[in-house]
PDB file of N, CA and C in Angstrom:
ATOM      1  N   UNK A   1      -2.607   3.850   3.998  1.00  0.00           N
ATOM      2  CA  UNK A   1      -3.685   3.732   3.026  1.00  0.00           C
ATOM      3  C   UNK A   1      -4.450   2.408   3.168  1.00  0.00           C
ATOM      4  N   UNK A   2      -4.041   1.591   3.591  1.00  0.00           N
ATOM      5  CA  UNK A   2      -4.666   0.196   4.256  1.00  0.00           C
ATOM      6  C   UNK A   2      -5.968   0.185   4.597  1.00  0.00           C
ATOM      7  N   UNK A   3      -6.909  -0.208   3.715  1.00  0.00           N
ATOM      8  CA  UNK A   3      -8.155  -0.591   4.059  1.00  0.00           C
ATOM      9  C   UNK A   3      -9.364   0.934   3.895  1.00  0.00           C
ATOM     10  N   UNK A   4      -8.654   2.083   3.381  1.00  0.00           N
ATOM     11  CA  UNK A   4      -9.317   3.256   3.261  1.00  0.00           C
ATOM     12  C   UNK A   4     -10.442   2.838   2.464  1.00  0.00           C
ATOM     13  N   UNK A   5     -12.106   3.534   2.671  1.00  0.00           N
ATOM     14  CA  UNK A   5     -12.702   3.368   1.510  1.00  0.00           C
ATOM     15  C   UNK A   5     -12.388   4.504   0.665  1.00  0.00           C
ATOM     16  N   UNK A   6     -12.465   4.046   0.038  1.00  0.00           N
ATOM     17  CA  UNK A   6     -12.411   5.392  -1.460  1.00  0.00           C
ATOM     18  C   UNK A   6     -13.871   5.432  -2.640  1.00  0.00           C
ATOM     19  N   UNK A   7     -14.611   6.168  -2.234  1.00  0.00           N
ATOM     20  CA  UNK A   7     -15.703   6.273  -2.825  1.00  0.00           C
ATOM     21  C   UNK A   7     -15.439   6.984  -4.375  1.00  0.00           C
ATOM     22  N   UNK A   8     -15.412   5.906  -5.456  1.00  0.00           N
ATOM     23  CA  UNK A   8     -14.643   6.883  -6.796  1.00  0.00           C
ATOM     24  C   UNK A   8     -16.287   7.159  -7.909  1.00  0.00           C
ATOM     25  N   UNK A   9     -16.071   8.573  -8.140  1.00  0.00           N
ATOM     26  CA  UNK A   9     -17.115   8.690  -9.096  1.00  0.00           C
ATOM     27  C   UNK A   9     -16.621   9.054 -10.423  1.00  0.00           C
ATOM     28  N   UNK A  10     -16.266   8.311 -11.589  1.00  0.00           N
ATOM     29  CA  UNK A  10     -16.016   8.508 -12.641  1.00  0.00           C
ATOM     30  C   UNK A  10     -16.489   7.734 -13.741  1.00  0.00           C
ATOM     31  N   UNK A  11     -16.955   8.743 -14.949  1.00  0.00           N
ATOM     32  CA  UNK A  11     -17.932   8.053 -15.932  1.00  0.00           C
ATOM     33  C   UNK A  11     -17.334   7.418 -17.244  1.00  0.00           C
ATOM     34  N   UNK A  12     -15.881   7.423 -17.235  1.00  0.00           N
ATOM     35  CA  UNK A  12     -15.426   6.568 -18.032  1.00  0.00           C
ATOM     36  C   UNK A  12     -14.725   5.149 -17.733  1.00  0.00           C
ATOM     37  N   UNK A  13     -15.092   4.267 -18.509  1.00  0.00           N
ATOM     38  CA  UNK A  13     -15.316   2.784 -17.809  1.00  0.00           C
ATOM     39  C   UNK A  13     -13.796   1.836 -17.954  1.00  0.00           C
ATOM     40  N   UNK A  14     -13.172   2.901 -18.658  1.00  0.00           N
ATOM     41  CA  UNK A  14     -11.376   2.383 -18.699  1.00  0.00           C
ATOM     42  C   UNK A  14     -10.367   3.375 -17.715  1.00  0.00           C
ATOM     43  N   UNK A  15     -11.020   4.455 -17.497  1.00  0.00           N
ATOM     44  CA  UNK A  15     -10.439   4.969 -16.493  1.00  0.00           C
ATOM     45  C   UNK A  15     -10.863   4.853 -15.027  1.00  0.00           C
ATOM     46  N   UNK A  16     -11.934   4.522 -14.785  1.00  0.00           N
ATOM     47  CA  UNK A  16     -12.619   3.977 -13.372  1.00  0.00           C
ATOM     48  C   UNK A  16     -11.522   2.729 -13.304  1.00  0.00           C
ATOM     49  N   UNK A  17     -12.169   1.702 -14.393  1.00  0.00           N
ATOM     50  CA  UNK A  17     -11.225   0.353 -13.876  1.00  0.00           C
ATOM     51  C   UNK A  17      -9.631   0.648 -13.391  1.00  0.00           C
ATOM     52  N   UNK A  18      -8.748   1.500 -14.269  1.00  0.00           N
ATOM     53  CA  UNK A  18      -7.785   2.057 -13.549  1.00  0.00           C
ATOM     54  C   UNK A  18      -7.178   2.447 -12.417  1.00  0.00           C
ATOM     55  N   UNK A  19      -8.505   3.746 -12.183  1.00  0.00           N
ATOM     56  CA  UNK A  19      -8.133   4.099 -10.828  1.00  0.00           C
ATOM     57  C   UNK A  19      -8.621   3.047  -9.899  1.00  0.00           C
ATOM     58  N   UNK A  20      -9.554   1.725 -10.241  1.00  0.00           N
ATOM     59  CA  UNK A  20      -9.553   0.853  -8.815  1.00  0.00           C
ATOM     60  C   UNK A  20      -8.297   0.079  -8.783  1.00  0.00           C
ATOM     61  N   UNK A  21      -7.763   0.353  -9.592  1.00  0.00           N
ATOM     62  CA  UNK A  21      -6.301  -0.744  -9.633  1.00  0.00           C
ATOM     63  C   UNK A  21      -5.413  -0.027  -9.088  1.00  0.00           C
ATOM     64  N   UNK A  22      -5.516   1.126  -9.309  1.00  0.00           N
ATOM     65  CA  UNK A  22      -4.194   1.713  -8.301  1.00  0.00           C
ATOM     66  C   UNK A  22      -4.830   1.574  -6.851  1.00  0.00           C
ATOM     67  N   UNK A  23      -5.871   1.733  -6.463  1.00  0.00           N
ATOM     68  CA  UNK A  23      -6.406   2.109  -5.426  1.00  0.00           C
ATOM     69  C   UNK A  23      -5.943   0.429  -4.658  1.00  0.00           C
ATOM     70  N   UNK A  24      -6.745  -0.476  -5.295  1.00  0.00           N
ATOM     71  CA  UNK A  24      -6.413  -1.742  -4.540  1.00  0.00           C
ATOM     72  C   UNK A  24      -4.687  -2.147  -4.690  1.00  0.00           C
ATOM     73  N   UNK A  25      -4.064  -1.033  -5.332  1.00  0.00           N
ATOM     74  CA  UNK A  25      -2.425  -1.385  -5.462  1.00  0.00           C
ATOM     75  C   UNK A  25      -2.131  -1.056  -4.096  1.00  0.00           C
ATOM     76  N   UNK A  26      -2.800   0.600  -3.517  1.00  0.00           N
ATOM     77  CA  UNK A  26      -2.820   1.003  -2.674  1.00  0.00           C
ATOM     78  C   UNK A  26      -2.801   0.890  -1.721  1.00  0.00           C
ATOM     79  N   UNK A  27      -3.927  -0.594  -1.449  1.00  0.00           N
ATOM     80  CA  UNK A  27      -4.280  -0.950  -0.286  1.00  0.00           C
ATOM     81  C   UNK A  27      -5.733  -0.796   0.172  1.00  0.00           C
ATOM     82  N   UNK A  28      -6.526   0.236  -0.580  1.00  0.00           N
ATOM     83  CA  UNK A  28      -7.021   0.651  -0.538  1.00  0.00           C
ATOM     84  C   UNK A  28      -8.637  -0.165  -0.800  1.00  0.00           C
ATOM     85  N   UNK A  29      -9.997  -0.181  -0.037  1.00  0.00           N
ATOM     86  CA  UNK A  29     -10.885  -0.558  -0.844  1.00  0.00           C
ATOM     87  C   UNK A  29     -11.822   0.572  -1.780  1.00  0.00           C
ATOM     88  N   UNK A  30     -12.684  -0.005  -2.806  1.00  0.00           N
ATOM     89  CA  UNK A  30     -13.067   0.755  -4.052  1.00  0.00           C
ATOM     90  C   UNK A  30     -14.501   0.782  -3.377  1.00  0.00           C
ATOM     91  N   UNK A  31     -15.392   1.851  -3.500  1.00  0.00           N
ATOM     92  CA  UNK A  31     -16.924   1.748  -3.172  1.00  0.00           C
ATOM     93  C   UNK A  31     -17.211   2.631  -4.288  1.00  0.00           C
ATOM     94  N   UNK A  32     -18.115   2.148  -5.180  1.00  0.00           N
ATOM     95  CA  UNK A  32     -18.536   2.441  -6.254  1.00  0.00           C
ATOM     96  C   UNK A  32     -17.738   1.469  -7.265  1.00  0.00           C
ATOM     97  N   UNK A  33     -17.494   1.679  -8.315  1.00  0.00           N
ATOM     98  CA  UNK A  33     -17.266   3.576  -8.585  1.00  0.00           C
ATOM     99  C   UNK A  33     -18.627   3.559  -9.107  1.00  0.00           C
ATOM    100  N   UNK A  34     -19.307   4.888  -8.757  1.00  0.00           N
ATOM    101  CA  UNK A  34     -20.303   5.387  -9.771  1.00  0.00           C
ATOM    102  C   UNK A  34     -20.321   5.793 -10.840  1.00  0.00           C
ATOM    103  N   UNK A  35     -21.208   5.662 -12.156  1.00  0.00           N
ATOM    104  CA  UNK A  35     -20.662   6.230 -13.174  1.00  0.00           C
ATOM    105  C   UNK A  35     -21.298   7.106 -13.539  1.00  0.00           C
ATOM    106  N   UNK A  36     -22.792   7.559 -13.193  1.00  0.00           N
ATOM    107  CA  UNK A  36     -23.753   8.243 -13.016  1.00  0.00           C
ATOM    108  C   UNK A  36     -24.059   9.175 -11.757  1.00  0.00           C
ATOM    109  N   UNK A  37     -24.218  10.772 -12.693  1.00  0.00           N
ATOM    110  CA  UNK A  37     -24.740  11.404 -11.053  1.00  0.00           C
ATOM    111  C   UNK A  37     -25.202  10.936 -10.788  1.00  0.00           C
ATOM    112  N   UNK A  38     -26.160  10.676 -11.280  1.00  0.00           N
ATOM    113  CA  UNK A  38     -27.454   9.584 -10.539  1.00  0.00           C
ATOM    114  C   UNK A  38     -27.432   8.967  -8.859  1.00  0.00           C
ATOM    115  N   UNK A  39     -26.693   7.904  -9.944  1.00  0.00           N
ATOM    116  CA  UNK A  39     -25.879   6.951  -8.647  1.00  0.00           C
ATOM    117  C   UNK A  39     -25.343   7.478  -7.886  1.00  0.00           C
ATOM    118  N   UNK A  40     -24.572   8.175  -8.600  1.00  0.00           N
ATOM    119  CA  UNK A  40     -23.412   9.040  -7.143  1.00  0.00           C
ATOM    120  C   UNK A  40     -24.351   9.425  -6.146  1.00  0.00           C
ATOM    121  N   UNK A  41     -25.367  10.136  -6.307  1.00  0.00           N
ATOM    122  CA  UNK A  41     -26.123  11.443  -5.737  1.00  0.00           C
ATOM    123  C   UNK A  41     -27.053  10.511  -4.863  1.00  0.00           C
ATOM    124  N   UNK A  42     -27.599   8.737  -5.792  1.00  0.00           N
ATOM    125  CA  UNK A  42     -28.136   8.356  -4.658  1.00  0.00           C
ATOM    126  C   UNK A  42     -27.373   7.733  -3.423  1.00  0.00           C
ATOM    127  N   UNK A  43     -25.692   6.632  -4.153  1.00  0.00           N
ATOM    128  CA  UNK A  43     -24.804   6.595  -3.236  1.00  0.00           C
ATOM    129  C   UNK A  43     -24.982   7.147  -1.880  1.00  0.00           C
ATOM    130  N   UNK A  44     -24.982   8.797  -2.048  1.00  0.00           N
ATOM    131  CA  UNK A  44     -24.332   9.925  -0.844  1.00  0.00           C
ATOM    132  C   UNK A  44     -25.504   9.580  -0.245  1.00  0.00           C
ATOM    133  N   UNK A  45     -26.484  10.056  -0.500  1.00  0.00           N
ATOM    134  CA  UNK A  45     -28.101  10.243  -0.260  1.00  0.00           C
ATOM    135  C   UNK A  45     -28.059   8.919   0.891  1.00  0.00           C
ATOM    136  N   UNK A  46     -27.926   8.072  -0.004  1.00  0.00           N
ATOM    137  CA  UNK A  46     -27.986   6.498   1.218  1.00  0.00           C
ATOM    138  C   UNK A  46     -27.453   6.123   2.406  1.00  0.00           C
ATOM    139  N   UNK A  47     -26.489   7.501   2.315  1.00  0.00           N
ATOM    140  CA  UNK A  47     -25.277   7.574   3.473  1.00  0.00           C
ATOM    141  C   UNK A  47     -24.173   6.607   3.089  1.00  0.00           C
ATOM    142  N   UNK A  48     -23.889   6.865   1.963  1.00  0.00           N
ATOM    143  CA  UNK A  48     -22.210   6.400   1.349  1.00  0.00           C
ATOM    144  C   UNK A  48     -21.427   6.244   2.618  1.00  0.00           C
ATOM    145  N   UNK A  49     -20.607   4.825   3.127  1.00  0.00           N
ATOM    146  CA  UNK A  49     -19.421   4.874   3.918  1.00  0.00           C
ATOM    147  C   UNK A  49     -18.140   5.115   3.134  1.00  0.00           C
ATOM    148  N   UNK A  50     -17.690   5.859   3.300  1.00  0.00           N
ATOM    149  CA  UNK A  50     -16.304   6.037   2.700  1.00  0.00           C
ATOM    150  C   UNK A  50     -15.251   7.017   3.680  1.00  0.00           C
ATOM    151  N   UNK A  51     -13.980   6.540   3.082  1.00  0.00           N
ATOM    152  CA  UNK A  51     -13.235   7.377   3.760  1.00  0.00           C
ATOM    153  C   UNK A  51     -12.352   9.191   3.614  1.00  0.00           C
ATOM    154  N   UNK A  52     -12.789   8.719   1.970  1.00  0.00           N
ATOM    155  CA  UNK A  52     -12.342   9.396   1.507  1.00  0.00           C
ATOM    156  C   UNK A  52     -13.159   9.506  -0.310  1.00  0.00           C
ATOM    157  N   UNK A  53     -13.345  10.550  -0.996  1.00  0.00           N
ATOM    158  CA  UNK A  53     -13.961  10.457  -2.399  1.00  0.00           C
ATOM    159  C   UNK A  53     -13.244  10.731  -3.364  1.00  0.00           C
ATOM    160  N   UNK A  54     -12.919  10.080  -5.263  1.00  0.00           N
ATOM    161  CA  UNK A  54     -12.522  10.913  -5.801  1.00  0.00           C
ATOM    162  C   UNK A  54     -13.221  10.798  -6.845  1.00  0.00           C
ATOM    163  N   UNK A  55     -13.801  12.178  -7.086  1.00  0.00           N
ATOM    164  CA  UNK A  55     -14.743  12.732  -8.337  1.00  0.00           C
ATOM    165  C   UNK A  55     -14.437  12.886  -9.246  1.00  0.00           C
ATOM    166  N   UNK A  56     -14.665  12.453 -10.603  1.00  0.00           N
ATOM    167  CA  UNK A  56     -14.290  13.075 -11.738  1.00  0.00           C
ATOM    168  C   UNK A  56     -15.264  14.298 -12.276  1.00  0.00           C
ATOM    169  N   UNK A  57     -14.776  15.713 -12.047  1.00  0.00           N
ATOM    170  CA  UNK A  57     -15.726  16.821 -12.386  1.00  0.00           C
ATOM    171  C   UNK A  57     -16.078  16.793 -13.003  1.00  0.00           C
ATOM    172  N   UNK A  58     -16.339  15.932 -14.352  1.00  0.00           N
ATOM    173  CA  UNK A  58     -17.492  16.379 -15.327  1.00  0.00           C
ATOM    174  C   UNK A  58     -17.727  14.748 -15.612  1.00  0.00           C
ATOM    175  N   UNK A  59     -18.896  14.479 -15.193  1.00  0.00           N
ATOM    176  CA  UNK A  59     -19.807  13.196 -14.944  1.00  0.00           C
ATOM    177  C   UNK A  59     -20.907  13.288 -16.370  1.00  0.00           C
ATOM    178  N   UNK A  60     -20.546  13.067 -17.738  1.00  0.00           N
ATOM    179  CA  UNK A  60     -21.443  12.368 -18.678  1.00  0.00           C
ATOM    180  C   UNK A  60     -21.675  14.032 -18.709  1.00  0.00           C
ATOM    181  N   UNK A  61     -21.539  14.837 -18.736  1.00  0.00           N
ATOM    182  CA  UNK A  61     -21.805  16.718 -19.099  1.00  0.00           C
ATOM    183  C   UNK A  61     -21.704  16.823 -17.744  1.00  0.00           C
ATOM    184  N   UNK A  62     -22.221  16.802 -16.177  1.00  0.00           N
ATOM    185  CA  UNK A  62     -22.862  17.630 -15.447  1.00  0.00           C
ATOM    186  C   UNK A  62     -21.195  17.775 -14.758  1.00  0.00           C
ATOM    187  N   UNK A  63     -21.549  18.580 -13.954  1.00  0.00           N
ATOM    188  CA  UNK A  63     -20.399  18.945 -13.145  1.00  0.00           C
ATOM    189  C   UNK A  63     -20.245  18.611 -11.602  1.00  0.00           C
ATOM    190  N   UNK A  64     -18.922  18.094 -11.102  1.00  0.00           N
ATOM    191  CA  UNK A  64     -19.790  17.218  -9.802  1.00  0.00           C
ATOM    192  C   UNK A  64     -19.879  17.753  -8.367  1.00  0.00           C
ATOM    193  N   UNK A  65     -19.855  19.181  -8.656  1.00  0.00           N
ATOM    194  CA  UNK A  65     -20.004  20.401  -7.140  1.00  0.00           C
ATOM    195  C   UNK A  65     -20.739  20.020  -6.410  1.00  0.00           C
ATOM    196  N   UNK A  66     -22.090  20.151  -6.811  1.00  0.00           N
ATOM    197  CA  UNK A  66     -23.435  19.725  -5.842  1.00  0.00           C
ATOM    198  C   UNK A  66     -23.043  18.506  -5.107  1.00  0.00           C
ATOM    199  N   UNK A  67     -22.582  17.242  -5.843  1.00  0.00           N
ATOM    200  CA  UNK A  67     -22.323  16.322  -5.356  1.00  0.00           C
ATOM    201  C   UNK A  67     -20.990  16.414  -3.948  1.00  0.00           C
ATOM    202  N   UNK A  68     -20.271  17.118  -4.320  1.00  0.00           N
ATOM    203  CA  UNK A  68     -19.296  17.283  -3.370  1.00  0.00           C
ATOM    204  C   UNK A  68     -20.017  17.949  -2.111  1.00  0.00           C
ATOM    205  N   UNK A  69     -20.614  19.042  -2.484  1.00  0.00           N
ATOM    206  CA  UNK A  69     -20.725  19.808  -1.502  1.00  0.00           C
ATOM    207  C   UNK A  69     -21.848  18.761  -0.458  1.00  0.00           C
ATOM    208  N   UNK A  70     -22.353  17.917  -0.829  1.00  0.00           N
ATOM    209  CA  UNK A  70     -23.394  16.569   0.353  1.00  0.00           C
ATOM    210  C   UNK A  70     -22.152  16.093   0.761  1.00  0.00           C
ATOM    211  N   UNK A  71     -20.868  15.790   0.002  1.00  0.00           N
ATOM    212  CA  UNK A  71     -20.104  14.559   0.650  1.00  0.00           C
ATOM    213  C   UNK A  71     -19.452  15.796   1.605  1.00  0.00           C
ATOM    214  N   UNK A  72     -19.111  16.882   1.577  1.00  0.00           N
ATOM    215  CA  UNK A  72     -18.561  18.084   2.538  1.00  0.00           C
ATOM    216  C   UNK A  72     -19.721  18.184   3.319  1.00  0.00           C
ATOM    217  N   UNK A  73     -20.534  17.683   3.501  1.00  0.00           N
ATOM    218  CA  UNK A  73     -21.616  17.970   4.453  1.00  0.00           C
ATOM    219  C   UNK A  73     -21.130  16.917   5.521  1.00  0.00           C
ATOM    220  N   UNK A  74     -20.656  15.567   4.678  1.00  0.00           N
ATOM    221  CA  UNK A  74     -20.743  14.485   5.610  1.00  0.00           C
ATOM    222  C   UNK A  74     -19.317  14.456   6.110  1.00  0.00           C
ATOM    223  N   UNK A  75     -18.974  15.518   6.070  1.00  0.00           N
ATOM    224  CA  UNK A  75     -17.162  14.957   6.421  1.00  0.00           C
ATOM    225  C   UNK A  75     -16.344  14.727   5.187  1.00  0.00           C
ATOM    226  N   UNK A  76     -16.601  14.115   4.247  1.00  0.00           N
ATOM    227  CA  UNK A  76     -15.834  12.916   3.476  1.00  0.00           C
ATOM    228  C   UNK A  76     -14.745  13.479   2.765  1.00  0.00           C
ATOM    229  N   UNK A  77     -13.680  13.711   2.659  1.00  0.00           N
ATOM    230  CA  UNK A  77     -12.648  14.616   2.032  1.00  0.00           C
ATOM    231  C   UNK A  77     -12.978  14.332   0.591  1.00  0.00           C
ATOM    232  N   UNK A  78     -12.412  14.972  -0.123  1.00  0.00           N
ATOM    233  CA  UNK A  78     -12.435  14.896  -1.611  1.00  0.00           C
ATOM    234  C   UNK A  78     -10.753  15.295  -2.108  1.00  0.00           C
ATOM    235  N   UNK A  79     -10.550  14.166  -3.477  1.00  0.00           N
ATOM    236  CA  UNK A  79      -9.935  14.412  -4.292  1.00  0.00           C
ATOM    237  C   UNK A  79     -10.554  14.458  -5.561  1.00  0.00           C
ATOM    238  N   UNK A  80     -10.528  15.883  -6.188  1.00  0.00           N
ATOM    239  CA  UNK A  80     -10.972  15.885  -7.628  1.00  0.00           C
ATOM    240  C   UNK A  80     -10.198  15.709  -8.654  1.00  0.00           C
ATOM    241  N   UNK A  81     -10.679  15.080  -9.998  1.00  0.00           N
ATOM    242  CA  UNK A  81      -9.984  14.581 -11.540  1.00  0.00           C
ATOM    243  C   UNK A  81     -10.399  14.846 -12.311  1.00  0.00           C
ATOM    244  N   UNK A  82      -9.535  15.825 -13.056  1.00  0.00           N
ATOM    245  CA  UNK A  82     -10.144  16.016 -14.140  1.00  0.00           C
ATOM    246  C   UNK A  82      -9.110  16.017 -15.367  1.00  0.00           C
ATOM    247  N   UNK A  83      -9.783  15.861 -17.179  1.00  0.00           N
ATOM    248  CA  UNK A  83      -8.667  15.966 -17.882  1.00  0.00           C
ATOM    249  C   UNK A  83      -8.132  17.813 -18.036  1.00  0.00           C
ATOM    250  N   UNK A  84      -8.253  18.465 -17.271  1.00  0.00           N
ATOM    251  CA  UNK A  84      -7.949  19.836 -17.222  1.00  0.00           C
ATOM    252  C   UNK A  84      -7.262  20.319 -16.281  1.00  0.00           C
ATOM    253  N   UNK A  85      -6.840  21.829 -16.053  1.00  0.00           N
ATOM    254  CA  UNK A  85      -6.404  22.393 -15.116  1.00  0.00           C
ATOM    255  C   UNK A  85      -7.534  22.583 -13.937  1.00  0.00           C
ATOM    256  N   UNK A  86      -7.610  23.386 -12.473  1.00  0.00           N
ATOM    257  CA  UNK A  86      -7.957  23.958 -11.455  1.00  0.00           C
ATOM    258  C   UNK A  86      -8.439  24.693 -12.058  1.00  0.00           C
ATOM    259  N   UNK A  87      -8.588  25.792 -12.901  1.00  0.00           N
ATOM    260  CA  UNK A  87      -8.568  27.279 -13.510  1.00  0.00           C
ATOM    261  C   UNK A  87     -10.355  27.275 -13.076  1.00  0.00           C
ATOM    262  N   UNK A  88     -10.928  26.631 -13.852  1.00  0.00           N
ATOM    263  CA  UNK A  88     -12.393  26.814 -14.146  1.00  0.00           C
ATOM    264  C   UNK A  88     -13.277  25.982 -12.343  1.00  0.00           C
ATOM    265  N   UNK A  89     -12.528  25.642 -11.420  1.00  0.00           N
ATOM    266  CA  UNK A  89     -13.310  25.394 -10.481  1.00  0.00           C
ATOM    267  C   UNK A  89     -13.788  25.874  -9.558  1.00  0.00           C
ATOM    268  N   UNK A  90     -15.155  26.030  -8.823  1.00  0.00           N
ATOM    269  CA  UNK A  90     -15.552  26.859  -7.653  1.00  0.00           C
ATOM    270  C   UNK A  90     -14.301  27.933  -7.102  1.00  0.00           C
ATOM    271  N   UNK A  91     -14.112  28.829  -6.481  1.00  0.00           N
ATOM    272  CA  UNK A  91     -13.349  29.164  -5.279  1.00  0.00           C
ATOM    273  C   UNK A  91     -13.399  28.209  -4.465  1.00  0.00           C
ATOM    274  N   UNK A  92     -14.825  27.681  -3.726  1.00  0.00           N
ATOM    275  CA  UNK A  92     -14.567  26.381  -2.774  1.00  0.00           C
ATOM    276  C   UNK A  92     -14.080  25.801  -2.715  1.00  0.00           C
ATOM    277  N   UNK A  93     -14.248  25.029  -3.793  1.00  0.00           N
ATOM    278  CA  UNK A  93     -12.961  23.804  -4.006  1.00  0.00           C
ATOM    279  C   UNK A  93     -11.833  23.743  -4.397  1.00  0.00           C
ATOM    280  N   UNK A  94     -11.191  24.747  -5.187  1.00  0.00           N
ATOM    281  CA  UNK A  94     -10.021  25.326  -5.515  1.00  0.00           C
ATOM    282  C   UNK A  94      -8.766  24.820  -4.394  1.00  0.00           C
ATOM    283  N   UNK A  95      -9.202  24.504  -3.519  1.00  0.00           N
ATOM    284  CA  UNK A  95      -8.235  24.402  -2.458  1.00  0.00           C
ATOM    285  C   UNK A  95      -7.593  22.727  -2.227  1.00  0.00           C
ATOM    286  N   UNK A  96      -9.149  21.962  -2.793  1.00  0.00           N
ATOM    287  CA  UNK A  96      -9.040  20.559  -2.651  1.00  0.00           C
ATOM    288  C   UNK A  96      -8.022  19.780  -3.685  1.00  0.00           C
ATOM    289  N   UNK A  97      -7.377  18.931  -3.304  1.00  0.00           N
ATOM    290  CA  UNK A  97      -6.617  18.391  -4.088  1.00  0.00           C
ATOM    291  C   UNK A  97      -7.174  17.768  -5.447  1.00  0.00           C
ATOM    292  N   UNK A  98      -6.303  17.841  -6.316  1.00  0.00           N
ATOM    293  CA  UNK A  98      -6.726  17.436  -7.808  1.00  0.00           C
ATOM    294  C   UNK A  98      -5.733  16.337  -8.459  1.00  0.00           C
ATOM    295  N   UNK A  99      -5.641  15.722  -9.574  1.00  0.00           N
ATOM    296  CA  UNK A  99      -5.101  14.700 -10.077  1.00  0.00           C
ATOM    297  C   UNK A  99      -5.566  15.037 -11.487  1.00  0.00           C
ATOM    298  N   UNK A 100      -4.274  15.320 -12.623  1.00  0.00           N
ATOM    299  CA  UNK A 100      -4.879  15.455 -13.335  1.00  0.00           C
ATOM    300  C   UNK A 100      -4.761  13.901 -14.538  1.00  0.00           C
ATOM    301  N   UNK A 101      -5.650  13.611 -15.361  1.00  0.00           N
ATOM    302  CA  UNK A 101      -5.689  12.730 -16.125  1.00  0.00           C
ATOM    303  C   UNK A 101      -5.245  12.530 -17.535  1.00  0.00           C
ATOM    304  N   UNK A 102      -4.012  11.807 -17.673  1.00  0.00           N
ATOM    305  CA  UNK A 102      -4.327  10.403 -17.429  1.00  0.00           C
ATOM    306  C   UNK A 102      -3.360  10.648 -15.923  1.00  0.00           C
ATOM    307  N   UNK A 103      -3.367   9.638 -14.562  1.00  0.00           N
ATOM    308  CA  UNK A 103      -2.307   9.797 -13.593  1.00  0.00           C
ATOM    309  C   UNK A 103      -2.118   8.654 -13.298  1.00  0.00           C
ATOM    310  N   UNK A 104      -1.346   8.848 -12.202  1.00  0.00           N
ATOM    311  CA  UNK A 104      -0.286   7.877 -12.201  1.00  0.00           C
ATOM    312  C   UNK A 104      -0.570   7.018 -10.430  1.00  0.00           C
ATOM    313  N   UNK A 105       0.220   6.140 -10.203  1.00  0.00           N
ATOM    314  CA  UNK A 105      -0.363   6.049  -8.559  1.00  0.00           C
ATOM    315  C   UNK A 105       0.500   6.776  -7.816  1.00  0.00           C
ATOM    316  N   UNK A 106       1.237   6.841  -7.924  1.00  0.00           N
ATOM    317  CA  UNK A 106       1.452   8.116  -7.274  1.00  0.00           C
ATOM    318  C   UNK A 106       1.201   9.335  -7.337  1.00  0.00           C
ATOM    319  N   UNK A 107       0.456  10.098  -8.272  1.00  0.00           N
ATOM    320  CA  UNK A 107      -0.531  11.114  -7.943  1.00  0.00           C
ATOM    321  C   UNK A 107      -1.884  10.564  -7.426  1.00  0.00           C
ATOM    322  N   UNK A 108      -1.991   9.689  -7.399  1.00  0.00           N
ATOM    323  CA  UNK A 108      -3.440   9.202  -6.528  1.00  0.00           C
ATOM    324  C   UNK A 108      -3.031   9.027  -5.307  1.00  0.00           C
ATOM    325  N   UNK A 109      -1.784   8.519  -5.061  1.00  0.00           N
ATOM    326  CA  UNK A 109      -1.716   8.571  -3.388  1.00  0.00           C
ATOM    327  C   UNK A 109      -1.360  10.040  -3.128  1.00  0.00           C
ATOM    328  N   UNK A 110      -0.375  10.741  -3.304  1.00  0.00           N
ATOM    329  CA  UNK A 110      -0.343  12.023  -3.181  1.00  0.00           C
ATOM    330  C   UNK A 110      -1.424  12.539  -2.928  1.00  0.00           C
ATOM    331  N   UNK A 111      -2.423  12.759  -3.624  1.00  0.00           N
ATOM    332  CA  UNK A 111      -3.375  13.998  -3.207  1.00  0.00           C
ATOM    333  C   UNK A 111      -4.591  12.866  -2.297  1.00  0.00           C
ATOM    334  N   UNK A 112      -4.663  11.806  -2.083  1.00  0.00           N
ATOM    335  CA  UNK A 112      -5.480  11.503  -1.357  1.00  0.00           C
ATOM    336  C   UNK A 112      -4.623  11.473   0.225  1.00  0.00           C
ATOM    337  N   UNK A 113      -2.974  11.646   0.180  1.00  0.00           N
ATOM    338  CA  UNK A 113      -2.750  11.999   1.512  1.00  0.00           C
ATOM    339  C   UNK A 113      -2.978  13.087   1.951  1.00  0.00           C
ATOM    340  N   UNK A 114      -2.840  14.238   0.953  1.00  0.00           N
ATOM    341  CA  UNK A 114      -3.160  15.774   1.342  1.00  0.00           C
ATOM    342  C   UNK A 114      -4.967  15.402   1.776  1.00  0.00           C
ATOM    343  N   UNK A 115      -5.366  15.766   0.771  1.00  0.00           N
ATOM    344  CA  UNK A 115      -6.737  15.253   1.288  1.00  0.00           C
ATOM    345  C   UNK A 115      -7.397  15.290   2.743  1.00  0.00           C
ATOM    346  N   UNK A 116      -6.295  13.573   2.942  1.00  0.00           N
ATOM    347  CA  UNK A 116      -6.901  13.106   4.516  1.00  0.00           C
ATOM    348  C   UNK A 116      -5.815  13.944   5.645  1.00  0.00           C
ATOM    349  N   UNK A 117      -5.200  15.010   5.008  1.00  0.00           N
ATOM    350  CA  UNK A 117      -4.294  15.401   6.109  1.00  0.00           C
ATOM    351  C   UNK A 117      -5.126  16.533   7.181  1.00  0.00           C
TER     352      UNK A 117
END
């Protein structure tokens, strides 16, 4: 996990700070986090370097598919977070690893190894 970027998009500002703390527990560096599609969407748009992404699916209401599906354009694996189950997500993504919230670092490393596997 040494030196991975981890591009994190999540719109709550005590759980972002979180997950960069596990992440830099990790080893890991933080790019973003975004807290806004907005941002996110221009992030990607700009050609985001990262190694890896983790989205929180529901960004301030919107939902963050569209957004995934540019970073699946570019390669970029995804781990999605949400405070819910899998149940309600694409078929597409259904497959991608999830974390559910509140978690732990070791569910953040977990599914960001599946992820990059």
């Amino acid at each position: 996990m040494n030196n991975l970027r981890i591009f994190v998009v999540e719109d709550e500002a005590l759980v972002a700070m979180n997950l960069e703390m596990i992440l830099e527990d990790l080893g890991c560096q933080v790019v973003g986090p975004a807290m806004r599609f907005d941002k996110a969407l221009a992030m990607v748009d700009d050609g985001v370097k990262a190694d890896a992404a983790i989205l929180d699916v529901n960004v301030a209401g919107r939902e963050v598919f569209p957004l995934a599906e540019k970073l699946g354009e570019l390669g970029i694996p995804m781990v999605f977070a949400t405070g819910y189950d899998q149940t309600g997500f694409p078929e597409k993504w259904s497959a991608n690893p999830a974390v559910r919230k509140p978690y732990t670092l070791e569910d953040v490393e977990k599914a960001l190894k599946q992820a990059l596997a």
